[in-house]
C-alpha atoms as a PDB file:
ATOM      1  CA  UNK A   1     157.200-112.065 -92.699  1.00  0.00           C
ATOM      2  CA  UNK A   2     153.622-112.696 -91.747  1.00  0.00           C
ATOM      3  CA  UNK A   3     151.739-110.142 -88.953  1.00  0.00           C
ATOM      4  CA  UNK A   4     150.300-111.578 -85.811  1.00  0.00           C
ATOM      5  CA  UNK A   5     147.122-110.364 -85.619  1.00  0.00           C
ATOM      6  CA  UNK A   6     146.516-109.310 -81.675  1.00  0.00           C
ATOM      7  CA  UNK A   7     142.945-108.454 -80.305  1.00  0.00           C
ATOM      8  CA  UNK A   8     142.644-107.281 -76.888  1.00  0.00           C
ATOM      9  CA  UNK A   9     139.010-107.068 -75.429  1.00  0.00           C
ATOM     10  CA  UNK A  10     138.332-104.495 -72.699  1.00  0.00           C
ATOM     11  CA  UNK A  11     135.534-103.166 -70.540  1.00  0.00           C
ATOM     12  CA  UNK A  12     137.753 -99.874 -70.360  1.00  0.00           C
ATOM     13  CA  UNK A  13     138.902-100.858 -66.539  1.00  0.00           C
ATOM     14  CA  UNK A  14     142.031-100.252 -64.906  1.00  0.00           C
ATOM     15  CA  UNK A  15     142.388-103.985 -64.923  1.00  0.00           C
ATOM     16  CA  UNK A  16     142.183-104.270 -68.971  1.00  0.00           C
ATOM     17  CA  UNK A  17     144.394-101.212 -69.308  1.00  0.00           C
ATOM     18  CA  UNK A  18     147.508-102.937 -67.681  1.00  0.00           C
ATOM     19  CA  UNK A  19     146.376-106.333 -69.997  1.00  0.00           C
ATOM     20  CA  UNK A  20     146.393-103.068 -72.658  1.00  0.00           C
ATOM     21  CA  UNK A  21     149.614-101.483 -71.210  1.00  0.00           C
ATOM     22  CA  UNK A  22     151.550-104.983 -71.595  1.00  0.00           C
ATOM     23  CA  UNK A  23     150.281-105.700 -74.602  1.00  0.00           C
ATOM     24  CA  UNK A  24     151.612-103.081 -76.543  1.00  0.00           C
ATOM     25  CA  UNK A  25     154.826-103.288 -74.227  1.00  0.00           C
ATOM     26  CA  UNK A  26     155.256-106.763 -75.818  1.00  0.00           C
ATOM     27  CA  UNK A  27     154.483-106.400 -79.359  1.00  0.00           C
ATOM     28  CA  UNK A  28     156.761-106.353 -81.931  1.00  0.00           C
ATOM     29  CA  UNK A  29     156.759-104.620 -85.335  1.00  0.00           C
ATOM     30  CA  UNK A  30     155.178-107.991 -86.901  1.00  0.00           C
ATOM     31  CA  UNK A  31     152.334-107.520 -84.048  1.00  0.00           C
ATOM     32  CA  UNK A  32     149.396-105.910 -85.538  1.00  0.00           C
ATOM     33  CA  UNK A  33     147.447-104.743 -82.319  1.00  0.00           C
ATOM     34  CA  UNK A  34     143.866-103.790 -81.939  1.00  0.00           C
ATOM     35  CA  UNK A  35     142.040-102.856 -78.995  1.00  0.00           C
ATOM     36  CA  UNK A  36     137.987-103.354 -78.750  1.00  0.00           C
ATOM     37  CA  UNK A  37     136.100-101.770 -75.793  1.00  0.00           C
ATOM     38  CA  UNK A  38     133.397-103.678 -75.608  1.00  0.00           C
ATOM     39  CA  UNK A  39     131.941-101.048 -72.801  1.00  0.00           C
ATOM     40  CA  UNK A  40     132.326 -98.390 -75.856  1.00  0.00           C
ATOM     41  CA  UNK A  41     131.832-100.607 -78.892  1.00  0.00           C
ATOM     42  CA  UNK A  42     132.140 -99.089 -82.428  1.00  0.00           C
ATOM     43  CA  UNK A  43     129.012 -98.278 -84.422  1.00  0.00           C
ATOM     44  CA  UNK A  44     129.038-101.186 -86.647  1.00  0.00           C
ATOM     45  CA  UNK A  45     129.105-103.278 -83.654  1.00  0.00           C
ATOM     46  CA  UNK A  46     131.840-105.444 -85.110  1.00  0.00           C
ATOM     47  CA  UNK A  47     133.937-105.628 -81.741  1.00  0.00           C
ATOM     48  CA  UNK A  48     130.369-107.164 -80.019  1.00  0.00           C
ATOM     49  CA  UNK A  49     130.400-109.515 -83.008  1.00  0.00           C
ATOM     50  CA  UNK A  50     133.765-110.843 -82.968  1.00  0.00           C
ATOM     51  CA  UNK A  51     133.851-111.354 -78.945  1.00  0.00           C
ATOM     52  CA  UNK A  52     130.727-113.251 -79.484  1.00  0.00           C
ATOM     53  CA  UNK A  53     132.109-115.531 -82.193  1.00  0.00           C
ATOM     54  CA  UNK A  54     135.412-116.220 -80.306  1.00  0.00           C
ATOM     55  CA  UNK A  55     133.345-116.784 -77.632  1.00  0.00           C
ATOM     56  CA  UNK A  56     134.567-114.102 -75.193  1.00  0.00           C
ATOM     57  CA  UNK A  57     132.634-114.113 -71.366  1.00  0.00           C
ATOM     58  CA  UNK A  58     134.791-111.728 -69.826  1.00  0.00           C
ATOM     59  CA  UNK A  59     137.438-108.918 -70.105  1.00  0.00           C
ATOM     60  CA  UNK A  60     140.208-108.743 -70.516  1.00  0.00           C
ATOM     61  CA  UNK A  61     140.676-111.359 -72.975  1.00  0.00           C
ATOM     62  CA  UNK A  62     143.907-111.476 -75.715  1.00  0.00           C
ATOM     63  CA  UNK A  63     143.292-113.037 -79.201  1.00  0.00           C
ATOM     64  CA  UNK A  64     145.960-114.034 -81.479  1.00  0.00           C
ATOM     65  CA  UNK A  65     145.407-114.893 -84.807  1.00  0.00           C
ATOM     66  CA  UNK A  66     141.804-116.351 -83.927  1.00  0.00           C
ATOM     67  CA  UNK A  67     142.534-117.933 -80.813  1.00  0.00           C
ATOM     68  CA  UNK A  68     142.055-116.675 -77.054  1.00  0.00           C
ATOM     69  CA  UNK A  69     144.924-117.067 -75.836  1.00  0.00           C
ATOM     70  CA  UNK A  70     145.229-119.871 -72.817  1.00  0.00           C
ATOM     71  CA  UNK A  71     145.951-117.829 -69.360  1.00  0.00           C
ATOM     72  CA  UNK A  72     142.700-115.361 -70.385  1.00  0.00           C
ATOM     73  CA  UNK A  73     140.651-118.420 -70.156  1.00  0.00           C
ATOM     74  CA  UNK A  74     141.137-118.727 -66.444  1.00  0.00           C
ATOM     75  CA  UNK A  75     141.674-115.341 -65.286  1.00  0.00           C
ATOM     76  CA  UNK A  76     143.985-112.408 -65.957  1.00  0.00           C
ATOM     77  CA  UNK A  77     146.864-112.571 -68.953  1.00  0.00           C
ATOM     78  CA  UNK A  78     150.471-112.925 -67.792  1.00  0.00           C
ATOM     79  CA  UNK A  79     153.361-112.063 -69.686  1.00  0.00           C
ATOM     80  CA  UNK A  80     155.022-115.680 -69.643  1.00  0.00           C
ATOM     81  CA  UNK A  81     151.471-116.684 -71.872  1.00  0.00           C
ATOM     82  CA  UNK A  82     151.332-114.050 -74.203  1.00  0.00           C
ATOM     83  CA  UNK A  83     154.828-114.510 -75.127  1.00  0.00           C
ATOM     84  CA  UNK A  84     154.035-118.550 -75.492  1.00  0.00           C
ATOM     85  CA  UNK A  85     150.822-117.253 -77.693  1.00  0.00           C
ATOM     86  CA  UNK A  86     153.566-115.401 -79.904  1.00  0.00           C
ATOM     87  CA  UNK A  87     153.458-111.745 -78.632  1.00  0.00           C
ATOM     88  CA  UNK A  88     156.453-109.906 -79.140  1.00  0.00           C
ATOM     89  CA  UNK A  89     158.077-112.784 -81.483  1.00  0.00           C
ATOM     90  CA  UNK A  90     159.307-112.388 -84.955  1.00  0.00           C
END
């Protein structure tokens, strides 16, 4: 079985910790789920680099396997979208 790869980009807000929270509550063991602060970015900067190149404008925003997924284009994730993006399925 192939992982999912599953970005989440934050600000560190209460608002991207529940996108966080049900994130996490979501994935399944073929999930493989990183978080990037972008208020707290990493030395290298690489978390400010990829949000640039997928285009990210603002937080939270959920990436699977390359692509933002549809409902963080237009506001806040749901659950119903992350699950159509592939979250949580083998």
């Amino acid at each position: 079985m192939t992982k999912r790869n599953v970005e989440v980009f934050t600000s560190g807000c209460y608002l991207c910790d529940e996108t966080v929270q049900l994130v996490k509550e979501l994935a399944c063991p073929n999930c493989d789920v990183t978080v990037h602060d972008l208020s707290n970015p990493c030395k290298t900067k690489e978390c400010i680099k990829k949000s640039k190149a997928y285009g990210i404008n603002s937080v939270s925003t959920v990436v699977v396997d390359g692509k933002i997924v549809e409902c963080c284009q237009m506001g806040n994730p749901n659950r119903e979208a992350l699950m159509a993006a592939g979250i949580g399925q083998a």
